[in-house]
Protein backbone atom coordinates (compact mmCIF):
# COMPACT_ATOMS: atom_id res chain seq x y z
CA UNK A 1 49.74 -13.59 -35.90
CA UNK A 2 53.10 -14.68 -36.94
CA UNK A 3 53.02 -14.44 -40.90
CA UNK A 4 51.56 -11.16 -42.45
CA UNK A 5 51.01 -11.60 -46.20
CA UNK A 6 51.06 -8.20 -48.06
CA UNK A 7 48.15 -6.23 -49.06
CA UNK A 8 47.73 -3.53 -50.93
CA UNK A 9 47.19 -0.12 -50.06
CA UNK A 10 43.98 1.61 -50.05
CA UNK A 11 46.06 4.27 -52.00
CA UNK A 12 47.05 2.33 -54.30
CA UNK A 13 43.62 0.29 -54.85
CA UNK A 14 42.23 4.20 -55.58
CA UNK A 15 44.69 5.04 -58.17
CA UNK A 16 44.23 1.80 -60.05
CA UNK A 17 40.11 1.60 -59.71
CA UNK A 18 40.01 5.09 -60.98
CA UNK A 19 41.98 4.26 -64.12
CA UNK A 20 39.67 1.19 -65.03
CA UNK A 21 37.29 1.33 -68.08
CA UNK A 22 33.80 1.55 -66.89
CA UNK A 23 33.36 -1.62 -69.02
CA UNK A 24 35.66 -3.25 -66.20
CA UNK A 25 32.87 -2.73 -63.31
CA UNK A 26 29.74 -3.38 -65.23
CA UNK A 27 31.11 -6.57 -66.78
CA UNK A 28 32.62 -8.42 -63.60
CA UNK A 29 35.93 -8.56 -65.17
CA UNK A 30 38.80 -9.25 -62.52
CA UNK A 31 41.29 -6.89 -63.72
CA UNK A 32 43.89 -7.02 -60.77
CA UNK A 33 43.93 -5.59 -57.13
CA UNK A 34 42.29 -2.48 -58.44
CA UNK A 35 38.74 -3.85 -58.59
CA UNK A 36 38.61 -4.82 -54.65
CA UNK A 37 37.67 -2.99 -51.97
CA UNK A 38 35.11 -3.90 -49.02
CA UNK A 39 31.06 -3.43 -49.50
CA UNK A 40 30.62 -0.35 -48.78
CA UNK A 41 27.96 0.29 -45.72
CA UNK A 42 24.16 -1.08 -46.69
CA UNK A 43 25.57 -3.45 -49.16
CA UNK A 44 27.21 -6.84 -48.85
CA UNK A 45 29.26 -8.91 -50.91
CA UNK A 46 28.18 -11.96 -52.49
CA UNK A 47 29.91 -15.49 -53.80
CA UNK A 48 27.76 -17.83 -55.58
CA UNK A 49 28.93 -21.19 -56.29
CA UNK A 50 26.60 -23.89 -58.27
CA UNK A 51 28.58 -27.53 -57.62
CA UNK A 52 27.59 -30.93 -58.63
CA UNK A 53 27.27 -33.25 -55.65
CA UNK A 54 29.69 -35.86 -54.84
CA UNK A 55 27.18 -38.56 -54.08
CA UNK A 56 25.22 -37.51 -57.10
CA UNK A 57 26.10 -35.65 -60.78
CA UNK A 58 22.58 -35.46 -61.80
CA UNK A 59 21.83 -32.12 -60.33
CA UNK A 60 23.43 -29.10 -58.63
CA UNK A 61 23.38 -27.54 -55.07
CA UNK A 62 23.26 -23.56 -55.22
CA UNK A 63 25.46 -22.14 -52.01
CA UNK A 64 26.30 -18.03 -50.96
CA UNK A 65 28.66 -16.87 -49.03
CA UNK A 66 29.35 -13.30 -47.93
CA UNK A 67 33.31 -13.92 -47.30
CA UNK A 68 34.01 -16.67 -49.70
CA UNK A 69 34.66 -18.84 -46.90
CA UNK A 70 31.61 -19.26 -45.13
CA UNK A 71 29.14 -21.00 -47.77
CA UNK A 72 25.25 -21.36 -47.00
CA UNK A 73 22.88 -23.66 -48.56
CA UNK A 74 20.69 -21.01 -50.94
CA UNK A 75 18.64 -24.49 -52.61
CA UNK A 76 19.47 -28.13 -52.95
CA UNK A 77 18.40 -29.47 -55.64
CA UNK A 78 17.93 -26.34 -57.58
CA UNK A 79 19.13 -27.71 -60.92
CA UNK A 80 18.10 -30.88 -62.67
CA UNK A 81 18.53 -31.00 -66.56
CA UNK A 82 16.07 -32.88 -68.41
CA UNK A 83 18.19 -35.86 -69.87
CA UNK A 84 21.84 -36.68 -69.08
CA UNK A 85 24.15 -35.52 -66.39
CA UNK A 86 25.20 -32.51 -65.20
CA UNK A 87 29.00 -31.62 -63.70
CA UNK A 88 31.55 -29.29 -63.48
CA UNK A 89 29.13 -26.02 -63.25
CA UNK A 90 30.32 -22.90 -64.36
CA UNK A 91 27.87 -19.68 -63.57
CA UNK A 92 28.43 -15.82 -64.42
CA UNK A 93 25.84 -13.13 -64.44
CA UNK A 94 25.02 -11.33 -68.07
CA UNK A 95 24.42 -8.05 -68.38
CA UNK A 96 20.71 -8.55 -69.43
CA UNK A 97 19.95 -9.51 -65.76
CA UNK A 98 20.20 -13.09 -65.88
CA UNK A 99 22.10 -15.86 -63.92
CA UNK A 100 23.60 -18.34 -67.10
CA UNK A 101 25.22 -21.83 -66.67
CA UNK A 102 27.54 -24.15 -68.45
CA UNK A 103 28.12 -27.99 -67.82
CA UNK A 104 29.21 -30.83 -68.76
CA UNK A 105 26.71 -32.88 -69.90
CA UNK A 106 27.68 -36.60 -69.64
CA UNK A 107 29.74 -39.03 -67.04
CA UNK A 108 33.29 -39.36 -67.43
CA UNK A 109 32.74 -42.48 -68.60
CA UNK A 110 30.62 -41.83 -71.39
CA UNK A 111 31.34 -39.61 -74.95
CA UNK A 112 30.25 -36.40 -74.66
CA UNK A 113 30.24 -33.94 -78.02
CA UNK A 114 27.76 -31.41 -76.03
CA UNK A 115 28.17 -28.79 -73.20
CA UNK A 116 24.96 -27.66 -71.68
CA UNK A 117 23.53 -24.50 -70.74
CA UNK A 118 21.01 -23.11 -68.15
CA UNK A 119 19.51 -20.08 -66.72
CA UNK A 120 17.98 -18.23 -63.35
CA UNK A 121 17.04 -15.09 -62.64
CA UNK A 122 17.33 -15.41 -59.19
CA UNK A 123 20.03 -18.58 -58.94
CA UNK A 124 17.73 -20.81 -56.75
CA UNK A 125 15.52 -21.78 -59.98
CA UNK A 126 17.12 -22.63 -63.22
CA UNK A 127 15.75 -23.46 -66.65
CA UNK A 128 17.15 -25.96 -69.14
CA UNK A 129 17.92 -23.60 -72.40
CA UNK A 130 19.71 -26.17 -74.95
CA UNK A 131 22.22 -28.41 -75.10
CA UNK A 132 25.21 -27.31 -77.35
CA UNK A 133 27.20 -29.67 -79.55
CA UNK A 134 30.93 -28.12 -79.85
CA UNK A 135 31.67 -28.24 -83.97
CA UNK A 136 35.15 -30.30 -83.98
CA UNK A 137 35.91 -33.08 -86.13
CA UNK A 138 35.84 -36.43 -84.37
CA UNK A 139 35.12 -35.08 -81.00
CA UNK A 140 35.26 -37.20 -78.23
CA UNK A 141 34.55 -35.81 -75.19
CA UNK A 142 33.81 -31.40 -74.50
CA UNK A 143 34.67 -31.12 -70.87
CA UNK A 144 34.79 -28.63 -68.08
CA UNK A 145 33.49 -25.32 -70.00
CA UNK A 146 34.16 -21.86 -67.97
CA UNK A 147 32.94 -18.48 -68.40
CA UNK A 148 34.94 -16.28 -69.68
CA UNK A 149 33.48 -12.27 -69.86
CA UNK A 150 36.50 -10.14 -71.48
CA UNK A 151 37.36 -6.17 -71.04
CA UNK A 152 35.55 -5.81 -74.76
CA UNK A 153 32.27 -7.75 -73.37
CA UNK A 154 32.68 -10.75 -75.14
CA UNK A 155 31.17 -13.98 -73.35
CA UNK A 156 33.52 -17.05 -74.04
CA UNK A 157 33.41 -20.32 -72.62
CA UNK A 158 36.07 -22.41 -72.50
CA UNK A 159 36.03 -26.19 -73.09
CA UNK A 160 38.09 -28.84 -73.12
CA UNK A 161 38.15 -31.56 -75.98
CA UNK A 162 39.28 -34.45 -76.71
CA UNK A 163 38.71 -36.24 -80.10
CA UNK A 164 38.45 -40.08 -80.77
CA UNK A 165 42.14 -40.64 -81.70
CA UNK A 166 42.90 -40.13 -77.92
CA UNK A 167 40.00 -39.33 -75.83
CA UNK A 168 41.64 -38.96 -73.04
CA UNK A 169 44.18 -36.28 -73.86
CA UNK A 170 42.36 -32.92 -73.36
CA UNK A 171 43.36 -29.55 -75.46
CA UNK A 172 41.14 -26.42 -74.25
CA UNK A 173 39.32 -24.28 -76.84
CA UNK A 174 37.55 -20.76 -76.84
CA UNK A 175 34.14 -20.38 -78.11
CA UNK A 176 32.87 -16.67 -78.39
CA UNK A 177 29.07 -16.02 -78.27
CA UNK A 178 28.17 -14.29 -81.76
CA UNK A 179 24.86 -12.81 -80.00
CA UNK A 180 23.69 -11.36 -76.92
CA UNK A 181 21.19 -14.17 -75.84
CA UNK A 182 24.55 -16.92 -76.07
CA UNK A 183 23.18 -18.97 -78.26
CA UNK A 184 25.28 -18.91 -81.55
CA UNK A 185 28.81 -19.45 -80.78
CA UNK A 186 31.97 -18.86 -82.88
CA UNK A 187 34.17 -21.89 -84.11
CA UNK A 188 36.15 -23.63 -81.85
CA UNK A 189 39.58 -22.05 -81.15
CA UNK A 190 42.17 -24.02 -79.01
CA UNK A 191 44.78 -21.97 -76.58
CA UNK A 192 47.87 -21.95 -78.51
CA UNK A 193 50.97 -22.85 -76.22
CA UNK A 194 49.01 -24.75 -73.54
CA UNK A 195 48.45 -27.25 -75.52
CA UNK A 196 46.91 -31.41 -75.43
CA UNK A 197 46.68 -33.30 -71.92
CA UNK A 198 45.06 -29.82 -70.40
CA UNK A 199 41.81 -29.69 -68.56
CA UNK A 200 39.96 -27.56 -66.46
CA UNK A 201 41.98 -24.44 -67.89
CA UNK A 202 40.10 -21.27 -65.97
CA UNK A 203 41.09 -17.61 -66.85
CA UNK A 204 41.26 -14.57 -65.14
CA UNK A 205 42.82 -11.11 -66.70
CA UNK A 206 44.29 -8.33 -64.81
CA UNK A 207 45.67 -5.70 -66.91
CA UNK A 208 46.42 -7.36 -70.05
CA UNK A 209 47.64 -10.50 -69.39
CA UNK A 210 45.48 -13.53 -69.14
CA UNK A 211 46.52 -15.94 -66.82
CA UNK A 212 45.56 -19.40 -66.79
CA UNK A 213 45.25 -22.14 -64.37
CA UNK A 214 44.68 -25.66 -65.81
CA UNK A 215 45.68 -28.84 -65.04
CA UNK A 216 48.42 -31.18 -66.34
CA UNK A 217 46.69 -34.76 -66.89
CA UNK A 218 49.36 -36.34 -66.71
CA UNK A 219 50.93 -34.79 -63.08
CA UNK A 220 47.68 -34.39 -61.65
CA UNK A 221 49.00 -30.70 -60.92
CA UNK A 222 47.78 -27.45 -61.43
CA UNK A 223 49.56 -25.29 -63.68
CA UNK A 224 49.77 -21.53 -64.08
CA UNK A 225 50.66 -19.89 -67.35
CA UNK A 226 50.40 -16.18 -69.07
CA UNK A 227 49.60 -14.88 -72.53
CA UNK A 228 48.53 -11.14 -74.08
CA UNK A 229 46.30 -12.50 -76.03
CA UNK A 230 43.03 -15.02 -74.87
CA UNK A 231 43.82 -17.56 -77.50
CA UNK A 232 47.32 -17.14 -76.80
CA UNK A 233 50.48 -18.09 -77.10
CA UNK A 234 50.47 -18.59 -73.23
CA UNK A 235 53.51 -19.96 -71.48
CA UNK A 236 53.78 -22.33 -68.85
CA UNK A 237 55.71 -20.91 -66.18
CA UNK A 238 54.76 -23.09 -63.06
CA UNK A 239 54.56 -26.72 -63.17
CA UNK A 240 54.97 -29.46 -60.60
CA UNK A 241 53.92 -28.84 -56.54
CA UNK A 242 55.00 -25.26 -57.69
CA UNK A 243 52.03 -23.61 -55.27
CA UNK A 244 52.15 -26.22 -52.63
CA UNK A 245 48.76 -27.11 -53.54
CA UNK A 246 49.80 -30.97 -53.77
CA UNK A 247 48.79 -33.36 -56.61
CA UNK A 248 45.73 -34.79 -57.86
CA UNK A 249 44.38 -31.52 -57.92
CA UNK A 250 41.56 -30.44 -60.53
CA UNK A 251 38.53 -28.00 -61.33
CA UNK A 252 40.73 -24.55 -60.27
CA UNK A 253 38.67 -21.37 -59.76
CA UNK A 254 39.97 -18.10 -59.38
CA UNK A 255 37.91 -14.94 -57.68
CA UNK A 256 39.65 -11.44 -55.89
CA UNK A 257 38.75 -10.85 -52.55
CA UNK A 258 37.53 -7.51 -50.90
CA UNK A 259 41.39 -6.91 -49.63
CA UNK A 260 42.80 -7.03 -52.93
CA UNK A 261 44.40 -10.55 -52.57
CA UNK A 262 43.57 -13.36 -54.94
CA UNK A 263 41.40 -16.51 -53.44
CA UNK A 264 42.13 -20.35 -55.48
CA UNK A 265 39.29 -22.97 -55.01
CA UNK A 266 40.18 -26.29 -56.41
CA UNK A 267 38.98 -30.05 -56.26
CA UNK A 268 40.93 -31.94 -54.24
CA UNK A 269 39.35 -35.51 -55.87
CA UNK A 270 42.43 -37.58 -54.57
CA UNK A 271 41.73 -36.96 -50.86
CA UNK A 272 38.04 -36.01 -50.84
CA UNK A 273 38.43 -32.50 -49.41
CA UNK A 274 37.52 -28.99 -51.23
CA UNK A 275 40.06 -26.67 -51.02
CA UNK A 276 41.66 -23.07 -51.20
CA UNK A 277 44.61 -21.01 -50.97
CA UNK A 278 45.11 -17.15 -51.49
CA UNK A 279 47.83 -15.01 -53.11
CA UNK A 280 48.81 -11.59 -52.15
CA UNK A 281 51.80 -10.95 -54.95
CA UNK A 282 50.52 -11.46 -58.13
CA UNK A 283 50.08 -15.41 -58.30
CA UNK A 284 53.48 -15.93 -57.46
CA UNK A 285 53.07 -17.89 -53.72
CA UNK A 286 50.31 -19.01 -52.14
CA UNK A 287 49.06 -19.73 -48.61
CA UNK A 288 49.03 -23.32 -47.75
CA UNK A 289 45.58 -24.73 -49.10
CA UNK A 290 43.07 -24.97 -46.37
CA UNK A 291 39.49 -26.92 -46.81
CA UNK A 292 36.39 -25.20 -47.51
CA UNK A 293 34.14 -25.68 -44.39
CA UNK A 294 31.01 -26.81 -44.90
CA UNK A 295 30.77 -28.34 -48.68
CA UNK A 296 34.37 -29.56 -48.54
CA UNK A 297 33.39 -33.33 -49.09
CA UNK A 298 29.78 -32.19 -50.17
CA UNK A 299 30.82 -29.97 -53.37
CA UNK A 300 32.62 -31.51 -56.84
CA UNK A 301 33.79 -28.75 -59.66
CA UNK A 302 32.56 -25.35 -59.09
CA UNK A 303 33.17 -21.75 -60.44
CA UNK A 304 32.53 -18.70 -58.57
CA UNK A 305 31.26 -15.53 -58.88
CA UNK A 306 31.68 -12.74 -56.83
CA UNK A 307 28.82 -9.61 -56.68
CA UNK A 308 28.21 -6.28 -54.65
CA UNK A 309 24.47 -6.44 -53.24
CA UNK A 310 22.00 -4.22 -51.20
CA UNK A 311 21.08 -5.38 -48.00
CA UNK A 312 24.26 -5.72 -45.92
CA UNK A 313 25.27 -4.64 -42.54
CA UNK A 314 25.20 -0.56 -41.57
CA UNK A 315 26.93 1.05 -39.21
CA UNK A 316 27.91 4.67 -38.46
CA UNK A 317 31.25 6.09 -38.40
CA UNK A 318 32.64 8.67 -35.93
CA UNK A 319 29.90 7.65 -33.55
CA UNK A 320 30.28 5.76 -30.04
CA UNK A 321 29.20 2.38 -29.65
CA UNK A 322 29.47 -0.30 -27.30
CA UNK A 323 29.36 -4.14 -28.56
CA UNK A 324 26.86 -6.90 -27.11
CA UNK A 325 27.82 -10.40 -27.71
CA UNK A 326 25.01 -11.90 -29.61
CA UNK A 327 24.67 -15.55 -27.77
CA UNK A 328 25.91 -13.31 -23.97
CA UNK A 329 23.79 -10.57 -24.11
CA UNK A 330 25.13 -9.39 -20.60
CA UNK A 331 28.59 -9.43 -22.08
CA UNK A 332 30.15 -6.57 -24.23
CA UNK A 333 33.80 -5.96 -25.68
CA UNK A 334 35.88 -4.31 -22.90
CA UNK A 335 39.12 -3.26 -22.85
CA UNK A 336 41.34 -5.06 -20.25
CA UNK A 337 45.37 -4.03 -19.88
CA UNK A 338 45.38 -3.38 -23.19
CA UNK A 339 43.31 -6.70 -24.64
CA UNK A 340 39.91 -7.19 -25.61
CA UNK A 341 37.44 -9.16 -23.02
CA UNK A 342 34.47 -9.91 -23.28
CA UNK A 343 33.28 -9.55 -19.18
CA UNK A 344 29.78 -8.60 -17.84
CA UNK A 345 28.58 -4.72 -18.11
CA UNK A 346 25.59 -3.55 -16.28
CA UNK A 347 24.25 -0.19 -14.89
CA UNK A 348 25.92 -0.95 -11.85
CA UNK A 349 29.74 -1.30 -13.40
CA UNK A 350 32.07 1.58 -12.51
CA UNK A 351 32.41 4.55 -15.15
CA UNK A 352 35.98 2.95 -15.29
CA UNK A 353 34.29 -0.05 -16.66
CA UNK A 354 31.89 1.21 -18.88
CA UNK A 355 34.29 3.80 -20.47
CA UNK A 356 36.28 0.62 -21.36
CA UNK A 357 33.60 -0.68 -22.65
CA UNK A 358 32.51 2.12 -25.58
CA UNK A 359 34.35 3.04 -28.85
CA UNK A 360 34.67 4.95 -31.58
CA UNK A 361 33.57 3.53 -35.18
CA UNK A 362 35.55 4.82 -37.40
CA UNK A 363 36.35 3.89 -41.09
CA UNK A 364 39.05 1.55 -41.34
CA UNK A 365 42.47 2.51 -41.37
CA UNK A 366 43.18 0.40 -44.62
CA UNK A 367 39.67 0.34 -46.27
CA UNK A 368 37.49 3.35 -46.02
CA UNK A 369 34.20 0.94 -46.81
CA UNK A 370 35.71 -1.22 -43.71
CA UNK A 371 36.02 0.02 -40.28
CA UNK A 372 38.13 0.85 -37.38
CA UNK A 373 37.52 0.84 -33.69
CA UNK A 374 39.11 3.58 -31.71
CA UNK A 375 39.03 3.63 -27.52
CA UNK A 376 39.04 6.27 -25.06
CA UNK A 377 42.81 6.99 -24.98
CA UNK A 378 42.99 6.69 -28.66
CA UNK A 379 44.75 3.16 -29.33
CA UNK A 380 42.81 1.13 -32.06
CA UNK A 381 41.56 -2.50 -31.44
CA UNK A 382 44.38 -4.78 -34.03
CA UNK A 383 44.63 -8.54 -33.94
CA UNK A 384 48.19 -9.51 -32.58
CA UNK A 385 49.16 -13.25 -32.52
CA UNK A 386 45.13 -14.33 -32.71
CA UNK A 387 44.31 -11.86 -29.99
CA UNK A 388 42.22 -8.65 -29.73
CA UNK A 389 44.19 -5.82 -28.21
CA UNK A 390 44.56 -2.07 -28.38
CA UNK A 391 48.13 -0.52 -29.27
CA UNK A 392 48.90 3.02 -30.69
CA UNK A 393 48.81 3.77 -34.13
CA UNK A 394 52.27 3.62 -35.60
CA UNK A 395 51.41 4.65 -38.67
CA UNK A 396 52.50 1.43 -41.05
CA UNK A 397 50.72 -0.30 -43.46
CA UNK A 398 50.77 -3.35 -41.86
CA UNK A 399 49.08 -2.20 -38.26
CA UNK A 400 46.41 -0.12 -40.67
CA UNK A 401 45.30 -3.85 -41.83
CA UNK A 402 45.99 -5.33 -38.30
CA UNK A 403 43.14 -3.06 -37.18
CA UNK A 404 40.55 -2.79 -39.78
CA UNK A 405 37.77 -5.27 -39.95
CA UNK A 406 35.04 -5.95 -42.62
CA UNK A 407 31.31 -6.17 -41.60
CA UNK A 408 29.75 -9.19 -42.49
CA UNK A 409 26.20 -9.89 -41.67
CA UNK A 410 25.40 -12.21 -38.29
CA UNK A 411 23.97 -14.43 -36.94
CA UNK A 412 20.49 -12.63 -35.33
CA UNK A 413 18.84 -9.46 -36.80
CA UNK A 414 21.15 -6.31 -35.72
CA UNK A 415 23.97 -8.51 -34.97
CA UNK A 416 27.34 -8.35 -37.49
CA UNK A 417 30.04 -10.06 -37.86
CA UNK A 418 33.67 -8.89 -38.17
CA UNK A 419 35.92 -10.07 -40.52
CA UNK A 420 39.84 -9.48 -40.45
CA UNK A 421 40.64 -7.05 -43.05
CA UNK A 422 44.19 -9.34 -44.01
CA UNK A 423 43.23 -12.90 -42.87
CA UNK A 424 40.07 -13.21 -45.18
CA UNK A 425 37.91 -15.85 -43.33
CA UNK A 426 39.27 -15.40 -39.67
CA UNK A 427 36.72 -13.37 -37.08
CA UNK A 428 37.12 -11.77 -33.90
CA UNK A 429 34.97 -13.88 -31.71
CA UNK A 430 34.53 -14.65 -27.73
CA UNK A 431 36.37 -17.80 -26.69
CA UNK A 432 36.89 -18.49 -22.86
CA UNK A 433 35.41 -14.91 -22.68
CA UNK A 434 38.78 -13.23 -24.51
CA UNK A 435 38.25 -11.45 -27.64
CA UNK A 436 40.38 -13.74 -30.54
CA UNK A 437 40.71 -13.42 -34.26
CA UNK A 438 40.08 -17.46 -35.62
CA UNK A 439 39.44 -18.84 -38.91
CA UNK A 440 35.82 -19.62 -39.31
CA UNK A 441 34.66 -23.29 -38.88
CA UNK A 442 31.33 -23.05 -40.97
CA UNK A 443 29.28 -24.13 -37.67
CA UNK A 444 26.66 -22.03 -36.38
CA UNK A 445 28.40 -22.21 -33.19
CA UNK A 446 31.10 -20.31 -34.27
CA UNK A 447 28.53 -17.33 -35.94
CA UNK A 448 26.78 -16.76 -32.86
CA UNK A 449 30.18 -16.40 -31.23
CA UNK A 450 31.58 -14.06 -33.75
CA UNK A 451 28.44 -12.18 -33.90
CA UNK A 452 28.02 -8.88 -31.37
CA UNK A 453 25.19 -6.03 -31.89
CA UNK A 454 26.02 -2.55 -31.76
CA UNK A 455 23.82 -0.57 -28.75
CA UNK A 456 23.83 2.86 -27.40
CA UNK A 457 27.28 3.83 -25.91
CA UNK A 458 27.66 2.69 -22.05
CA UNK A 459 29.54 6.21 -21.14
């Protein structure tokens, strides 16, 4: 591939995840590249998102996704509150078990003085709890609220109000739940130093800075600011195209990926499309915004949320393997002048052949919970401009993340998919019967071809 964004090293993701409060793990917060690392082997990870549709904002779709990229259909449907409307869903996971939402209750066309909340212990089935109306003088509208779940345990939402003076110029406000079951909530405190014509404002700490991403009403742009405190002062440091994300531009939801990097969903209401871009230094540049197969077009407003679960693909390390394609069952990775084919193995192919065609699992180079693949003269299988090949170690960082790939579950029992450890969302999968690295198109086309079953060792 031609551009390599930096990642951090394993090393460093260690030193960092061992200094974290335990509160840091058990309550989901995002406190900087220290708190990623791949599933390790037997568990998967999982993204839930909960949007509102774009043909309808009466109820919610439920979708998973094991790589943030790839979302699934878990229900349609699942969520229908009992009067008004529901939009801009925002869903974290308590620590008494259960799955909690927050919504906007009303069009945009109508006053709305009341966010409303929901719950499912399983995500697919959700039950209307109340409807919550946020205590400010001559409210207008309470818009957009987002979970916020800080390094102390506190559950915040923020909102964003306007009051009847101007209701359409938005300030955001924190409300802190006073109990465990988050249903007595602190006065209203707005953000001090974002400030009015704000909306959408989502925040994500690492460390202990809280950065914010919320956008300008006016510009239609997303902007990015910092404070050391939740309520503030923040400061606006990035205004404009500053991201490259374009304009007309809303909903922004922030999540860390398994390599460390930082992953950006937003609404892209101007053109239609659902969209995403990651960051590898901090929130300083991002990768040009890409859209999300599948719901892009489908989905309106979403958070995410990001778990570790049981049930994901296992695989041995330090064991020989050879690798069946899952929709060629006669065809198996083989290496070929130094790339990766995918050719015809049988019983009857030379020991030359079949030797080419086993490896060595071992765990990744750059992520212990990922993996490596080693062959017979010891080079390790790297992507190299979109292609599968085998080259020498040469001890950098940056072939260590060229050659270790995260297992993702595919697309037939036994099969698994394998995931580029520094292009999140890109697969090595067969095309024209040559091993490639591609971004994933959502189709089920495209899992069967990235999917290939590890058997007994040809030699």
């Amino acid at each position: 591939m031609t551009s390599r964004p930096p990642t951090p090293s394993r090393r460093t993701l260690l030193r960092a995840m061992a200094a974290l409060p335990a509160s840091a793990v058990l309550l989901g917060e995002l406190p900087g590249t220290a708190f990623a690392a791949a599933p390790p082997s037997g568990s998967a990870t999982r993204y839930t998102i909960v949007p509102f549709l774009n043909s309808n904002d009466g109820t919610v779709n439920v979708y998973q996704s094991d790589d943030a990229t790839d979302f699934r259909l878990l229900k349609s449907s699942a969520y229908t509150p009992p009067g008004n409307r529901i939009r801009d869903a925002s869903v974290f996971k308590h620590t008494d078990g259960w799955y909690y939402l927050t919504y906007t209750t009303h069009t945009w066309q109508d006053v709305s003085t009341t966010i409303g909340f929901a719950r499912s212990s399983d995500r697919a089935n959700w039950t209307f709890l109340y409807d919550y109306p946020v205590p400010i003088a001559n409210l207008s509208r309470a818009w957009a609220p987002e979970w916020f779940v800080d390094s102390d345990g506190s559950v915040n939402v923020i909102v964003s109000c306007s009051v009847t003076s101007n209701e359409w110029i938005f300030t955001p406000y924190r409300l802190r739940a006073t109990n465990s079951a988050l249903t007595a909530w602190s006065s209203p405190v707005a953000l001090s130093g974002i400030g009015a014509n704000h909306i959408d404002t989502y925040i994500v700490r690492t460390g202990s800075t809280y950065h914010a991403f919320t956008k300008n009403e006016t510009s239609k742009y997303i902007e990015y600011a910092t404070a050391s405190s939740l309520t503030g002062p923040y400061t606006i440091s990035r205004t404009g195209d500053w991201a490259g994300w374009g304009s007309y531009r809303e909903g922004p939801s922030v999540i860390q990926l398994d390599n460390g990097g930082w992953r950006i969903f937003f609404d892209g209401y101007g053109d239609g499309n659902y969209y995403y871009s990651d960051s590898y230094d901090s929130f300083a540049t991002w990768s040009a915004p890409a859209a999300l197969p599948v719901v892009s077009g489908t989905a309106r407003h979403f958070t995410v949320i990001k778990e570790t679960v049981s049930g994901g693909p296992s695989l041995a390390r330090n064991v020989t393997r050879s690798f069946q394609s899952a929709n060629y069952p006669t065809r198996y990775w083989q290496a070929q002048s130094s790339l990766l084919n995918l050719p015809v193995v049988t019983g009857s192919s030379t020991a030359a052949e079949k030797t080419a065609a086993t490896f060595t699992v071992v765990a990744g180079l750059a992520d212990a919970n990922a993996y490596s693949f080693r062959d017979s003269s010891g080079r390790y299988l790297r992507h190299w401009d979109f292609r599968g090949r085998f080259d020498a170690d040469d001890g950098t960082s940056t072939f260590a993340k060229d050659a270790t790939f995260i297992a993702r579950t595919g697309s037939s029992s036994g099969a698994i998919r394998w995931e580029s450890y520094n292009y999140p969302g890109h697969y090595l999968r067969h095309y024209n019967y040559q091993l490639r690295v591609e971004r994933t198109t959502g189709t089920d086309l495209f899992r069967q071809d990235s999917s290939f079953v590890p058997v007994a060792a040809w030699a």
